[in-house]
C-alpha atoms as a PDB file:
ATOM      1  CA  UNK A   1     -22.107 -15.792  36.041  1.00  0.00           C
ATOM      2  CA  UNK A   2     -25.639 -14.775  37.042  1.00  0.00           C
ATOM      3  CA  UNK A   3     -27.786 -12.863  34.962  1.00  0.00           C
ATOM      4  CA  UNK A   4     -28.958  -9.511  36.441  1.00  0.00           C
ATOM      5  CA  UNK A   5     -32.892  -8.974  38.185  1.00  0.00           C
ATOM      6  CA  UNK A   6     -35.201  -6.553  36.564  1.00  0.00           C
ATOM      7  CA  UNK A   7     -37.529  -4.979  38.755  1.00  0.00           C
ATOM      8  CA  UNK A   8     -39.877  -2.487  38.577  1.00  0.00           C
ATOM      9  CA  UNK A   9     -41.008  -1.081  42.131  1.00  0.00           C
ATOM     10  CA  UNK A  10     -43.807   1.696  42.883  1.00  0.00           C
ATOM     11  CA  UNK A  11     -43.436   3.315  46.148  1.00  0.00           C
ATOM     12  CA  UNK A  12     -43.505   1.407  49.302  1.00  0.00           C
ATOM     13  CA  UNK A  13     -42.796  -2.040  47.088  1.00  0.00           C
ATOM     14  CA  UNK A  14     -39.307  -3.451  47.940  1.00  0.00           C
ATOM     15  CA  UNK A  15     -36.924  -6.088  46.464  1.00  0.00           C
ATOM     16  CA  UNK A  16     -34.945  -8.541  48.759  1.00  0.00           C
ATOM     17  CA  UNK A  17     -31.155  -7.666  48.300  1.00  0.00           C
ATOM     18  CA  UNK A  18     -29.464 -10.425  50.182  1.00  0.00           C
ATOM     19  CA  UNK A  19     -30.568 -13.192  52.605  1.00  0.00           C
ATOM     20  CA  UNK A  20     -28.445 -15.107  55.037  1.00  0.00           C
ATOM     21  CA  UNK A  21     -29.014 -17.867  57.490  1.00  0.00           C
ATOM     22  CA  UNK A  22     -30.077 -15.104  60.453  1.00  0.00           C
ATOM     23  CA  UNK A  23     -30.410 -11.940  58.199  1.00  0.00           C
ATOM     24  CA  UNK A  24     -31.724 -10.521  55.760  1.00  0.00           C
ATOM     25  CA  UNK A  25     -31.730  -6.930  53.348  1.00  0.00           C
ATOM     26  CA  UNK A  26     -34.004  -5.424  51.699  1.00  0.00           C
ATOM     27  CA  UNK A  27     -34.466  -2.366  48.914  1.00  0.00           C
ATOM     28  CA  UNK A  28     -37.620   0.016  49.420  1.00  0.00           C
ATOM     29  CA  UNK A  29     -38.818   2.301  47.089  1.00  0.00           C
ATOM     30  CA  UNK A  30     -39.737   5.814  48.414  1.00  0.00           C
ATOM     31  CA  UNK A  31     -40.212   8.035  46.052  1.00  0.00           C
ATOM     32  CA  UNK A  32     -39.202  11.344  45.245  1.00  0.00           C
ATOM     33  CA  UNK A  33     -39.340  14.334  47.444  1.00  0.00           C
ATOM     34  CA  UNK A  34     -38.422  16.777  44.289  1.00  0.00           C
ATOM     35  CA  UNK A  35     -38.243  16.071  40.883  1.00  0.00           C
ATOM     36  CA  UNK A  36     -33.923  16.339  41.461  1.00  0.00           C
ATOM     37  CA  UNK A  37     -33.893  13.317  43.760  1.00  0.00           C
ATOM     38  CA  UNK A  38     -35.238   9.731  44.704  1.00  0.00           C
ATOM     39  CA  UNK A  39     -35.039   8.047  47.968  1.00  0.00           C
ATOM     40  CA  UNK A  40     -34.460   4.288  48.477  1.00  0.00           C
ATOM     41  CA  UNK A  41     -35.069   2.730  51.571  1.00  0.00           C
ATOM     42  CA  UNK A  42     -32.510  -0.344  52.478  1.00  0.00           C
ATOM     43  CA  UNK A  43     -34.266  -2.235  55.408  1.00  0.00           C
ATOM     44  CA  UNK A  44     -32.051  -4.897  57.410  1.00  0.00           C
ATOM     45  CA  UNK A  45     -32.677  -7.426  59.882  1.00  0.00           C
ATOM     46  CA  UNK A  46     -30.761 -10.002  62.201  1.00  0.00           C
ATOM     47  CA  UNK A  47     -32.628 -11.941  64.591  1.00  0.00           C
ATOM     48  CA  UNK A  48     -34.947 -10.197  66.241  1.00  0.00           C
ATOM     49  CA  UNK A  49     -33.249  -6.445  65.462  1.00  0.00           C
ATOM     50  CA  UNK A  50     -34.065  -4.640  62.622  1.00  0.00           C
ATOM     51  CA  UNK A  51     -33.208  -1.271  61.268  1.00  0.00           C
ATOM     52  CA  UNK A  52     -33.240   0.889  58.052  1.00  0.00           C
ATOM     53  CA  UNK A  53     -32.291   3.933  56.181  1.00  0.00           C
ATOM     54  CA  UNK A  54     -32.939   6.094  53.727  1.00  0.00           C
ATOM     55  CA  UNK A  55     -31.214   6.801  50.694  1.00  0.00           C
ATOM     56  CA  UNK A  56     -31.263  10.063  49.120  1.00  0.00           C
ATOM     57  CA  UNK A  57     -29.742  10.109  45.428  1.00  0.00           C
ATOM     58  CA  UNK A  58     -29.629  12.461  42.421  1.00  0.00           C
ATOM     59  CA  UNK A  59     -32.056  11.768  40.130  1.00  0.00           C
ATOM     60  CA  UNK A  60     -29.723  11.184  37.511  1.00  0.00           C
ATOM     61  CA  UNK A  61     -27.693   8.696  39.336  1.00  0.00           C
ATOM     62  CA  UNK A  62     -27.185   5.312  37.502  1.00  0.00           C
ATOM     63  CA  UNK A  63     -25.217   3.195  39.624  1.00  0.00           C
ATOM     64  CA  UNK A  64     -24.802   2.514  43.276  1.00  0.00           C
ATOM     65  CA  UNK A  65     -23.808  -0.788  45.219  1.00  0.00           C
ATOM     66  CA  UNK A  66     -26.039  -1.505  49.024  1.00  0.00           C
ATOM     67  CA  UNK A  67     -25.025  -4.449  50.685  1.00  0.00           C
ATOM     68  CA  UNK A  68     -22.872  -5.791  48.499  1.00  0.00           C
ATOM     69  CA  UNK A  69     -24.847  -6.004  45.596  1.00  0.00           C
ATOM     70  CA  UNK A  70     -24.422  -3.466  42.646  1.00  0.00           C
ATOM     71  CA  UNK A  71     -27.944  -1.900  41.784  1.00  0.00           C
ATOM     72  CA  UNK A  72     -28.341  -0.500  38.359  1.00  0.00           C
ATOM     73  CA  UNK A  73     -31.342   2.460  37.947  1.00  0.00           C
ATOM     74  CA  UNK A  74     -32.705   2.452  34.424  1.00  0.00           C
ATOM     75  CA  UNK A  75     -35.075   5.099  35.181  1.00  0.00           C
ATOM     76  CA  UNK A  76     -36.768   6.845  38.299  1.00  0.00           C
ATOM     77  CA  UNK A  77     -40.174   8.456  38.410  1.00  0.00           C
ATOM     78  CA  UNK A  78     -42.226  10.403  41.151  1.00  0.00           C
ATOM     79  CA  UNK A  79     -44.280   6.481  41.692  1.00  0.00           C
ATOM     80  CA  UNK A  80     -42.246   3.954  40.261  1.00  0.00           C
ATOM     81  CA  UNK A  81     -38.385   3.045  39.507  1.00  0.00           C
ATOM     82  CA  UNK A  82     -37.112   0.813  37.347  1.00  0.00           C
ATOM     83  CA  UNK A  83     -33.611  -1.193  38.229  1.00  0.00           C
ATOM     84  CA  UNK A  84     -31.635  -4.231  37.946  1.00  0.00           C
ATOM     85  CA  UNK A  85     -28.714  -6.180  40.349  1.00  0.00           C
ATOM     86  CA  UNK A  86     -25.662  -7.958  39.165  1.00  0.00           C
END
């Protein structure tokens, strides 16, 4: 079994979720627009296409799984989070 990937991203920094032969995803950090939420960005490509979306979650939120992967948030802050992946 894998261990799980700390990271700790400030706003506009992003983490690569999964890779494949053609594709790829991606986590983005955002921010917070209020002090009750944080935004993560998950940014995909295939080929030549690419597309993304944001991600608004409760602050308080400690789990959520993008892609396949299950992301764990230790903490969130108006310019950095803090998370891991299994």
């Amino acid at each position: 079994m894998a261990e799980a990937q700390h990271y700790q991203l400030k706003i506009g920094e992003s983490v690569q979720l999964k890779r494949g032969f053609l594709g790829r995803s991606a986590l983005l950090y955002a921010g917070m627009p209020n002090d009750r939420t944080l935004s993560l960005a998950v940014v995909a490509t295939q080929g030549n296409r690419g597309w993304a979306y944001n991600l608004y979650l409760p602050a308080d939120q400690r789990h959520i799984d993008i892609a396949g992967v299950a992301i764990t948030i230790h903490s969130a802050g108006p310019t950095a989070v803090q998370l891991s992946t299994d």
